[in-house]
N, C-alpha and C. Protein backbone atom coordinates (compact mmCIF):
# COMPACT_ATOMS: atom_id res chain seq x y z
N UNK A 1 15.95 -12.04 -6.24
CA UNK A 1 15.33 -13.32 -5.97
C UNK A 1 16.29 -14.22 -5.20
N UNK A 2 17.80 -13.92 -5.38
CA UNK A 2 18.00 -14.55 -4.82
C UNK A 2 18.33 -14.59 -2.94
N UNK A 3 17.99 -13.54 -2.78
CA UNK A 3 18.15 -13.57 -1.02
C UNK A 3 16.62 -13.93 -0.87
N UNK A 4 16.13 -14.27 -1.44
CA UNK A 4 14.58 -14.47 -0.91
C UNK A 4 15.05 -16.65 -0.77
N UNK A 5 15.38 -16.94 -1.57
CA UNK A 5 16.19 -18.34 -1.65
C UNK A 5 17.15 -18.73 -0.24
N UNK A 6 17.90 -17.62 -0.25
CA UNK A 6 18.59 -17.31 0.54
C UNK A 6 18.57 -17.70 1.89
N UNK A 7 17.43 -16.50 2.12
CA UNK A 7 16.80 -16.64 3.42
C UNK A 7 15.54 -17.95 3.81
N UNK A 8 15.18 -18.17 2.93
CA UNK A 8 14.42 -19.72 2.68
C UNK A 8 15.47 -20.64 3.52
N UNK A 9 16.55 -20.76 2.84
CA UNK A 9 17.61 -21.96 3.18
C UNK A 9 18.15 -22.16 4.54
N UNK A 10 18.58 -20.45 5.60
CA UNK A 10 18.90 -20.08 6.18
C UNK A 10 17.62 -20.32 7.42
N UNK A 11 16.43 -20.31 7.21
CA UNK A 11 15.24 -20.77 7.56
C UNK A 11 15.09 -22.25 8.06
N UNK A 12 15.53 -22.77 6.64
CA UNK A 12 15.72 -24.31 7.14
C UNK A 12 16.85 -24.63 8.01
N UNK A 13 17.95 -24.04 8.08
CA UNK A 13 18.77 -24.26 8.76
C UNK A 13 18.95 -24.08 10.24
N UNK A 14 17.63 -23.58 10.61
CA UNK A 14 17.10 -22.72 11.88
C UNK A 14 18.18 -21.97 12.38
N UNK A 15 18.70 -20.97 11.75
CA UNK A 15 20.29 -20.46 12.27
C UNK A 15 19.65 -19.47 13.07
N UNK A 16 18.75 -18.50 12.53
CA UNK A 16 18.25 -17.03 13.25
C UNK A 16 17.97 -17.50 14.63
N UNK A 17 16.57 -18.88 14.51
CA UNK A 17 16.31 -19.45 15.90
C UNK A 17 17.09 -19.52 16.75
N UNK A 18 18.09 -20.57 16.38
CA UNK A 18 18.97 -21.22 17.44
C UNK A 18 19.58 -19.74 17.55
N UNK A 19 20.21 -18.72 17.07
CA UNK A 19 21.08 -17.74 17.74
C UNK A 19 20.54 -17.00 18.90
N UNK A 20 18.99 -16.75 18.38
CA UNK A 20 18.15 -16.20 19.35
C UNK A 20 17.99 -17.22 20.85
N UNK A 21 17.60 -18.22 20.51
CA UNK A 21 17.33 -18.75 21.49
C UNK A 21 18.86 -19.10 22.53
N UNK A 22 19.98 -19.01 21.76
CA UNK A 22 21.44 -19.27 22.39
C UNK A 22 21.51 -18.09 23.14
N UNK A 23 21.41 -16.50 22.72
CA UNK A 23 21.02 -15.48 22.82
C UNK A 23 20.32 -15.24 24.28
N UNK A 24 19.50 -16.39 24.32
CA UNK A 24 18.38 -16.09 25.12
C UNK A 24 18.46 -16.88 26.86
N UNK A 25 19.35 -17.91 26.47
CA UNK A 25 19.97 -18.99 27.52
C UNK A 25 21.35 -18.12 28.41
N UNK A 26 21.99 -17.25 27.45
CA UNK A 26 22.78 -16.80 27.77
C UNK A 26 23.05 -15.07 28.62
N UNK A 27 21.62 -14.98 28.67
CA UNK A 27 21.07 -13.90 29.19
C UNK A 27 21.55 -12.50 28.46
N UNK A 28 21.73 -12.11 27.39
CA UNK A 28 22.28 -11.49 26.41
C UNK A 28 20.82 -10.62 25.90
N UNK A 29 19.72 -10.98 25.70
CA UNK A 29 18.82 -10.51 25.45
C UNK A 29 17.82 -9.14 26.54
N UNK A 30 17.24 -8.76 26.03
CA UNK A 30 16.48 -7.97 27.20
C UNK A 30 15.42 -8.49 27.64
N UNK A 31 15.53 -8.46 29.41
CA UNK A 31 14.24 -8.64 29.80
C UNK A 31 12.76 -8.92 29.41
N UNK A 32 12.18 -7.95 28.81
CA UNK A 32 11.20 -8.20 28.20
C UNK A 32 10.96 -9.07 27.06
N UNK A 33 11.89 -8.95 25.75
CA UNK A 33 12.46 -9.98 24.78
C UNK A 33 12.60 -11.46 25.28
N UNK A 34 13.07 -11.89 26.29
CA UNK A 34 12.96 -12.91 26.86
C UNK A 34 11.77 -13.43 27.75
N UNK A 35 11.04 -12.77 27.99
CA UNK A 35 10.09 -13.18 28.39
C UNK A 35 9.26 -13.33 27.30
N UNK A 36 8.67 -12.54 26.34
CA UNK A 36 8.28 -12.92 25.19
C UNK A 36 8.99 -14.11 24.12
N UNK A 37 9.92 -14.53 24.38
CA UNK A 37 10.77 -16.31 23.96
C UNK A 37 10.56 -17.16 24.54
N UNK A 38 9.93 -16.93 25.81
CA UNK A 38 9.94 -18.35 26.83
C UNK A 38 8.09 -18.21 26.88
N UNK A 39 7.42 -17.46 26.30
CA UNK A 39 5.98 -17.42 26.29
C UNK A 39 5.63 -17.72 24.70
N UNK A 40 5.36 -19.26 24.96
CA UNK A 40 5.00 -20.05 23.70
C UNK A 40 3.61 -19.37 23.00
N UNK A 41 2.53 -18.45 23.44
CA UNK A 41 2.11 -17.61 22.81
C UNK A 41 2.43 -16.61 21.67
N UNK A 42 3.40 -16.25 21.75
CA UNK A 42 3.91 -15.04 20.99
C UNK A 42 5.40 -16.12 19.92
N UNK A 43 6.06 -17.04 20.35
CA UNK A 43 6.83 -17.89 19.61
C UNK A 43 6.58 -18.65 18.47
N UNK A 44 5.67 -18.99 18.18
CA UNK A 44 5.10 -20.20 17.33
C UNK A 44 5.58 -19.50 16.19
N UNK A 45 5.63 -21.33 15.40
CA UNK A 45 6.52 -21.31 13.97
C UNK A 45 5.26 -20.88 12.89
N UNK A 46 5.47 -19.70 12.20
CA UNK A 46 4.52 -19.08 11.31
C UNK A 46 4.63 -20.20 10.11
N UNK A 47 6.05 -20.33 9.53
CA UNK A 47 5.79 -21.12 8.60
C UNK A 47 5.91 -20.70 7.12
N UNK A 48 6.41 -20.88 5.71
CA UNK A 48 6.23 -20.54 4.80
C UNK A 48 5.46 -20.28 4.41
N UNK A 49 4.29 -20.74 4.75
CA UNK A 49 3.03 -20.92 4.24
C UNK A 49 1.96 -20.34 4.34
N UNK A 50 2.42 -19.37 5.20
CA UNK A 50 1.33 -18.57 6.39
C UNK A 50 0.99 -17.10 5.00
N UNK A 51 -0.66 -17.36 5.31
CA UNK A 51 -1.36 -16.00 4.35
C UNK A 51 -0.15 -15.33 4.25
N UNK A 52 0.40 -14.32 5.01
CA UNK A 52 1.09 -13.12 4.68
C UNK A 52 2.36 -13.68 4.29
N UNK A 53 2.69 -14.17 4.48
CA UNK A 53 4.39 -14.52 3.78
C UNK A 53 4.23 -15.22 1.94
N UNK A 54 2.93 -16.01 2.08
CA UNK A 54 2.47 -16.20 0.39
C UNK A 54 2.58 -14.94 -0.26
N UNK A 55 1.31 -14.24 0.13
CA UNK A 55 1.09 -13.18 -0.36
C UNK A 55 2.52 -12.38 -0.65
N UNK A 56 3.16 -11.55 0.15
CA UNK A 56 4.80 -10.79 0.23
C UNK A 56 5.80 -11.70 -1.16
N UNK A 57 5.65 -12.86 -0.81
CA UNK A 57 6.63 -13.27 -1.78
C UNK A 57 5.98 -13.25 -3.17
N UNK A 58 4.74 -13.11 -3.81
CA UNK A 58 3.81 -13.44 -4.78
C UNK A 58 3.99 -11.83 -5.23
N UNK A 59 4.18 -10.91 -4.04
CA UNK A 59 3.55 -9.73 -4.55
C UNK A 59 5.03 -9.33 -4.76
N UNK A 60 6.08 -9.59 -4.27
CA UNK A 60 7.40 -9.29 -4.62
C UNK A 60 7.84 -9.97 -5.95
N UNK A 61 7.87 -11.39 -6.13
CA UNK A 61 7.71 -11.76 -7.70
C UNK A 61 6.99 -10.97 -8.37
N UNK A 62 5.89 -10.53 -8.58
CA UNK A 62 5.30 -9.84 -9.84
C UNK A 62 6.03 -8.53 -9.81
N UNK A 63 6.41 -7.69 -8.55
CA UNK A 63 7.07 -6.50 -9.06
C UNK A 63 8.36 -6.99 -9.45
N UNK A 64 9.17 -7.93 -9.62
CA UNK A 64 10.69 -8.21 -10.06
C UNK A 64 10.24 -8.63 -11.44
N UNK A 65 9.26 -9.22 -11.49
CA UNK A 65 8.64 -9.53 -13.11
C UNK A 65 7.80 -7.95 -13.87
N UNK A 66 7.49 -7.71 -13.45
CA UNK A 66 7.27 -6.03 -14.12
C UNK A 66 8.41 -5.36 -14.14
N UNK A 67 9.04 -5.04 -13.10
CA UNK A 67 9.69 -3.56 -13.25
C UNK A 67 11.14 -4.08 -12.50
N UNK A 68 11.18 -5.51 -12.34
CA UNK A 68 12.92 -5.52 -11.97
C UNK A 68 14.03 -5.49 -12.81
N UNK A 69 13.67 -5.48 -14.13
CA UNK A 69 14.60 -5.12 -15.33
C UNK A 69 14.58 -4.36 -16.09
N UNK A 70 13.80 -2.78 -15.57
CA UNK A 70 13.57 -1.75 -15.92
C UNK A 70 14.27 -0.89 -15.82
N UNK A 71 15.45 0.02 -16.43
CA UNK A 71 16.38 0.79 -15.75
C UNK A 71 15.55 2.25 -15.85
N UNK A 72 14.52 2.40 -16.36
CA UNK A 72 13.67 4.15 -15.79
C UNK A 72 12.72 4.12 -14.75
N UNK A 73 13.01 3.03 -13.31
CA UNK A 73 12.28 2.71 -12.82
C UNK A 73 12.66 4.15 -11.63
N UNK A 74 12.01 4.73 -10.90
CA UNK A 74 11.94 6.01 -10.11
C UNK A 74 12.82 5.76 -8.69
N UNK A 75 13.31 6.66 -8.29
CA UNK A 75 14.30 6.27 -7.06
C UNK A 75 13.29 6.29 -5.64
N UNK A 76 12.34 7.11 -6.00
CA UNK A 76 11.27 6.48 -4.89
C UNK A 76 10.87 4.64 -4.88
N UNK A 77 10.82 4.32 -6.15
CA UNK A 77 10.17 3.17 -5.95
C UNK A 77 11.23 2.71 -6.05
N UNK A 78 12.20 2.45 -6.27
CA UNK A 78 13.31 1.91 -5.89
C UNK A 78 13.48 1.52 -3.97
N UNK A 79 13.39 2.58 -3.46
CA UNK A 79 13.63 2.69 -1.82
C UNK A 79 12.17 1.53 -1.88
N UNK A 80 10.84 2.04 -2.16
CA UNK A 80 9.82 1.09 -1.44
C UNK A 80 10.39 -0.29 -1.70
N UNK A 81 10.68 -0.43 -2.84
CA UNK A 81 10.90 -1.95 -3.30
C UNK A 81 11.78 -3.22 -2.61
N UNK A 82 13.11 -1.74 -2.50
CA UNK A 82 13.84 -2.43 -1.40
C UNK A 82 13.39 -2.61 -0.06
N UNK A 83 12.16 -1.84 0.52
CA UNK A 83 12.03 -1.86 1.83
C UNK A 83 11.41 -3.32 1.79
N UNK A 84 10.15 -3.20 1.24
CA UNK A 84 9.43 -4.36 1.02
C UNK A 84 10.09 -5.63 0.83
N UNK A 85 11.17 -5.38 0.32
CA UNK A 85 12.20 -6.89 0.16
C UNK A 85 12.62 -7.06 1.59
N UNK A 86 13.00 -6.33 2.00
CA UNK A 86 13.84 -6.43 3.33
C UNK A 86 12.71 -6.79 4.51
N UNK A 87 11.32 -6.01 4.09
CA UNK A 87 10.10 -6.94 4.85
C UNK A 87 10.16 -8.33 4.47
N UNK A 88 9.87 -8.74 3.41
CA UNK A 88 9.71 -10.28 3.50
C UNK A 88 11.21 -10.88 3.67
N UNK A 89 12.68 -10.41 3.32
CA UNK A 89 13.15 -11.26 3.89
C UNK A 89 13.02 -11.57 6.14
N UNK A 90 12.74 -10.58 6.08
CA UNK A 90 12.84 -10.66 7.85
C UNK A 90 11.71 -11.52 8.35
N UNK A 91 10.51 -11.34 7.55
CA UNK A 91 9.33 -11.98 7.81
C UNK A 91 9.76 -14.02 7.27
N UNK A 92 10.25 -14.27 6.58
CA UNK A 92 10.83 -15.00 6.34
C UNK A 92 11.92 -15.79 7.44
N UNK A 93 13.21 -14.77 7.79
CA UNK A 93 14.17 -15.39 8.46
C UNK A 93 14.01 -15.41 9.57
N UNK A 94 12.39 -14.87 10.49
CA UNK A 94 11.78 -14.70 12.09
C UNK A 94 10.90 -15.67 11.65
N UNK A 95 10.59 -16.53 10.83
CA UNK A 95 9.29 -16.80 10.78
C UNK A 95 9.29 -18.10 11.82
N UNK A 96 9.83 -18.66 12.50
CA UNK A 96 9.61 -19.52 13.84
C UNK A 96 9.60 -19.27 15.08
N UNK A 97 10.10 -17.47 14.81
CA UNK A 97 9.53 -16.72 15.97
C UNK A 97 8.54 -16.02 15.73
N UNK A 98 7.10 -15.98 15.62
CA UNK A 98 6.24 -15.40 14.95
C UNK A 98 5.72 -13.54 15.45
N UNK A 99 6.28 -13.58 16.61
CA UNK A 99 6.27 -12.53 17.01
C UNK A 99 7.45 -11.20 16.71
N UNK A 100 8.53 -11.63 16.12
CA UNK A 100 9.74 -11.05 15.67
C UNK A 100 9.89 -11.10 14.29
N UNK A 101 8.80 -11.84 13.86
CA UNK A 101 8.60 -11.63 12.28
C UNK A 101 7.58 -11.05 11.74
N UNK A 102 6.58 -10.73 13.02
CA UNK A 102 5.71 -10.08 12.14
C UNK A 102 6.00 -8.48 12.89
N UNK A 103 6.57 -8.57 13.71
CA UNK A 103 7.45 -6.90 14.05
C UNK A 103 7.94 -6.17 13.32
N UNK A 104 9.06 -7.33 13.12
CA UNK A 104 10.19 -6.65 12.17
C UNK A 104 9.61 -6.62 10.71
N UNK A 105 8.50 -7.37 10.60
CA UNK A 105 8.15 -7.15 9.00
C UNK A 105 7.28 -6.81 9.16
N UNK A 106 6.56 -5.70 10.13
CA UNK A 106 5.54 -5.00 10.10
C UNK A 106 6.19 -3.40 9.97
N UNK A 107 7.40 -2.94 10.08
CA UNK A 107 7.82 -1.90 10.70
C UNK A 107 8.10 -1.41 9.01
N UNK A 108 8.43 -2.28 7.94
CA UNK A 108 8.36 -2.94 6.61
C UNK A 108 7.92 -2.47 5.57
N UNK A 109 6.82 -3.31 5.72
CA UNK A 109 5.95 -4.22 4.65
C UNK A 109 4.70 -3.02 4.42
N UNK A 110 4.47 -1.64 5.47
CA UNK A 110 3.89 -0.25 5.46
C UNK A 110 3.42 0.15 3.80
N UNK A 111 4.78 -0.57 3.43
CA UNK A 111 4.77 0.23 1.92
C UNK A 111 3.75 -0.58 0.76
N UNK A 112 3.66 -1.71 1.03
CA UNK A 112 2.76 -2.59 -0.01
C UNK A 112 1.56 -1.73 -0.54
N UNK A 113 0.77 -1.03 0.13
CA UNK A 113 0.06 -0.53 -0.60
C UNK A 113 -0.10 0.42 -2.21
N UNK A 114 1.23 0.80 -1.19
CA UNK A 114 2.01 1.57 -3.03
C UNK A 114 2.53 1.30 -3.94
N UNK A 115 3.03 -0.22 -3.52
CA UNK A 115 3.41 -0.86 -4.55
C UNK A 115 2.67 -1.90 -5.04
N UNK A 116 1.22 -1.66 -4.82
CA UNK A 116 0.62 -2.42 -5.44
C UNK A 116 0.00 -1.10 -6.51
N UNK A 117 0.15 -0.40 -6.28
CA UNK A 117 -0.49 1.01 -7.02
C UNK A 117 0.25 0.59 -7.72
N UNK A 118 2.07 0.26 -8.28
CA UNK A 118 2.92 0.53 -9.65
C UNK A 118 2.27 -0.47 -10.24
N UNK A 119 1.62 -2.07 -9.29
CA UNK A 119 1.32 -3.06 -9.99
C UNK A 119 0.31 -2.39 -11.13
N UNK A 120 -0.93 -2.04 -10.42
CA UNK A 120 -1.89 -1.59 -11.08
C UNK A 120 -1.52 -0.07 -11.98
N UNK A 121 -1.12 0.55 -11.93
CA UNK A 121 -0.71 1.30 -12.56
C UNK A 121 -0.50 1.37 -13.83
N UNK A 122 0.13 0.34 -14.57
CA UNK A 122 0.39 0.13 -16.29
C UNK A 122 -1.11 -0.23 -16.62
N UNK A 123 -1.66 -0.51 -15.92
CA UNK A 123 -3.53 -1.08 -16.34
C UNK A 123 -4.58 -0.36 -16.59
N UNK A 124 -4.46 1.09 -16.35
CA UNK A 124 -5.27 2.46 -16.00
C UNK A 124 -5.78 2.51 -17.15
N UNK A 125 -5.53 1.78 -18.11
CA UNK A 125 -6.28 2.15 -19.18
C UNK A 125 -7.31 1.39 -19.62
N UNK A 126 -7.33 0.21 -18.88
CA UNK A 126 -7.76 -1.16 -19.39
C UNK A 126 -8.61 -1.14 -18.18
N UNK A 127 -10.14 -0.53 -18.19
CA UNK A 127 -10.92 -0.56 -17.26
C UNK A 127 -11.48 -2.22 -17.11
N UNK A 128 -11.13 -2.69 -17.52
CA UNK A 128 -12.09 -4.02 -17.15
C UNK A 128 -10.70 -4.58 -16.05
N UNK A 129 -9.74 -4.53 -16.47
CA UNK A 129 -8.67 -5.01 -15.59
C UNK A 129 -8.05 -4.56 -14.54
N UNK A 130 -8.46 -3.05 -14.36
CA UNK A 130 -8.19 -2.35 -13.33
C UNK A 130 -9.53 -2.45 -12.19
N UNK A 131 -11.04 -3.12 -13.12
CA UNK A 131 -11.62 -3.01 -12.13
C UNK A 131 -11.37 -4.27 -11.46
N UNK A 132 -11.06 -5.36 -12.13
CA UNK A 132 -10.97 -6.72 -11.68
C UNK A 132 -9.53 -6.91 -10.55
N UNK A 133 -8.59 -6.30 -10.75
CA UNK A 133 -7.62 -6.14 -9.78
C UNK A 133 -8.51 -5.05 -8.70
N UNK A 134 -8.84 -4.64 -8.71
CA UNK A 134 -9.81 -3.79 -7.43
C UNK A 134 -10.55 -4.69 -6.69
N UNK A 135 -10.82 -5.25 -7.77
CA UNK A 135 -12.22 -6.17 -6.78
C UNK A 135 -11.43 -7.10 -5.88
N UNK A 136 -10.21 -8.10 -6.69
CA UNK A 136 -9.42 -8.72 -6.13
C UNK A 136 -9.03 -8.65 -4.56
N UNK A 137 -8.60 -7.09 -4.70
CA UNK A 137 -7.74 -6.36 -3.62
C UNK A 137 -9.07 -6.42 -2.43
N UNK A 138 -10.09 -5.53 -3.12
CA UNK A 138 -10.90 -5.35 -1.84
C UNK A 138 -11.42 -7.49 -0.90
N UNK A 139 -11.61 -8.02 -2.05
CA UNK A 139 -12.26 -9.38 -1.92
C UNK A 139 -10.98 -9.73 -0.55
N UNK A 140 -9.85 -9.39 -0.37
CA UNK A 140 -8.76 -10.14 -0.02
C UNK A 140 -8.61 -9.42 1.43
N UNK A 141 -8.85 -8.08 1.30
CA UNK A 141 -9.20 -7.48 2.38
C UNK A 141 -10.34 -7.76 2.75
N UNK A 142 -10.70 -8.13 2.46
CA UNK A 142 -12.53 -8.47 3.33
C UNK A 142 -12.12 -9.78 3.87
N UNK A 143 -11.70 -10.71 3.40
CA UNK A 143 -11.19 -12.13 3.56
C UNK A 143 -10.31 -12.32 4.75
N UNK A 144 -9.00 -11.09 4.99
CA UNK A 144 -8.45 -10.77 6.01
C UNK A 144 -8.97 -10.08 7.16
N UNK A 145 -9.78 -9.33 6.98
CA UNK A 145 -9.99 -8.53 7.82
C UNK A 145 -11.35 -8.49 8.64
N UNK A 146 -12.34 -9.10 7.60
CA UNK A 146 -13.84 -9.32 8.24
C UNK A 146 -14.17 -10.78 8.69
N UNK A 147 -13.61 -11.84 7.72
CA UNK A 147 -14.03 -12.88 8.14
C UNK A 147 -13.14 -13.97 8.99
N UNK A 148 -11.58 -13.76 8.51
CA UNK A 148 -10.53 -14.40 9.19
C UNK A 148 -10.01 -13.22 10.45
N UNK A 149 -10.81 -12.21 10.55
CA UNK A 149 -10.15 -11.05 11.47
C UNK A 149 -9.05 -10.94 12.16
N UNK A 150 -7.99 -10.90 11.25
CA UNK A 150 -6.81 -10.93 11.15
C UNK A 150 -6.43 -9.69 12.24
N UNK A 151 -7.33 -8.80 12.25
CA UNK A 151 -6.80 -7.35 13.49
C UNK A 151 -8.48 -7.24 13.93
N UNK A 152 -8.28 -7.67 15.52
CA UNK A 152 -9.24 -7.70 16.24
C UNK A 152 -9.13 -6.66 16.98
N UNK A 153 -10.69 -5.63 17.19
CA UNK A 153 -11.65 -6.32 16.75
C UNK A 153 -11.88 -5.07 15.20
N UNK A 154 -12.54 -5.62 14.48
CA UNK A 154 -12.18 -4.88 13.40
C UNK A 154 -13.58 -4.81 12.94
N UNK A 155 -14.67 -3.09 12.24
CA UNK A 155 -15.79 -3.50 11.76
C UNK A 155 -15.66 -2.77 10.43
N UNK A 156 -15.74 -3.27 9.38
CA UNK A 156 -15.51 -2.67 8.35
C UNK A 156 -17.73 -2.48 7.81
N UNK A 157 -17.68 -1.75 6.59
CA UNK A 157 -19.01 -1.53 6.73
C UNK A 157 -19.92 -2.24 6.31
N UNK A 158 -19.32 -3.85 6.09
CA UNK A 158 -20.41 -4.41 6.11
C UNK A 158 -20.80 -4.82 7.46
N UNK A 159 -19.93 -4.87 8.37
CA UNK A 159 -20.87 -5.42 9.38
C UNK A 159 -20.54 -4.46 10.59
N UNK A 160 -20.78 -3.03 10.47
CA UNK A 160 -20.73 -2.17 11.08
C UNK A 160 -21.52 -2.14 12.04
N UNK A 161 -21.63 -1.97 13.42
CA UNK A 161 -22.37 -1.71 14.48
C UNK A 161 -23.20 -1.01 14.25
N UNK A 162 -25.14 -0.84 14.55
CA UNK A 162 -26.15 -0.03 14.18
C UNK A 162 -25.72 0.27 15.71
N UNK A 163 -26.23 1.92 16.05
CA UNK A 163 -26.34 2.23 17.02
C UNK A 163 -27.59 2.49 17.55
């Protein structure tokens, strides 16, 4: 928890920005990279606040609250856990470059799906709560994906094309 603080602070301090953008004055960067910094399209400040960085840090608290003081926790999920950390911190310390944060914490963050499986996982028994975390999940994906269409263009089957 605490590099997630960490990188919060380091955020406010706009250090990543300004290096990049010093980086970027100084012709040190690549071609293309720089043209994508000086194209206020792809730059904009995402923000703490932004859906996916809530979500990452919400879904990283509950696994440090389940299973971060677990010592029979599996060396697979160990690696996801850490990856996923290392997604939201990057998604975090790019987040005023919005295009370098959702890169670098896309290349990442791959793993969430499985670690929402350990979430749900201790629950397998408790059908009313495993269905209600299902519904959750799908409700949130529908929310992302059909109506805020977060990845365009996207038809999931409710509103699938009749041919």
């Amino acid at each position: 928890m605490g590099l997630l603080i960490f990188s919060i602070i380091i955020l406010n301090l706009n250090i990543v920005s300004s290096i990049i953008l010093w980086l970027n004055q100084k012709g040190y960067l690549a071609e293309i990279v720089a043209n994508y910094i000086n194209y206020t399209g792809y730059t904009y400040d995402v923000g703490l606040f932004h859906p996916k960085t809530i979500q990452q840090m919400i879904t990283l608290t509950l696994l440090i609250l389940f299973f971060g003081y677990k010592k029979d926790t599996t060396e697979t999920y160990n690696l996801l856990f850490n990856t996923y950390y290392l997604s939201t911190i990057l998604l975090i310390l790019f987040s005023e470059l919005a295009l370098f944060a959702f890169r670098f914490g896309g290349h990442f963050y791959i793993v969430e799906p499985i670690l929402i499986t350990y979430l749900i996982y201790p629950f397998r028994q408790k059908y009313f709560v495993t269905g209600v975390i299902i519904i959750m999940m799908l409700l949130l994906s529908f929310l992302n994906y059909v109506i805020l269409e977060r990845v365009e263009p996207y038809d999931l089957f409710v509103n699938y094309p009749v041919l």
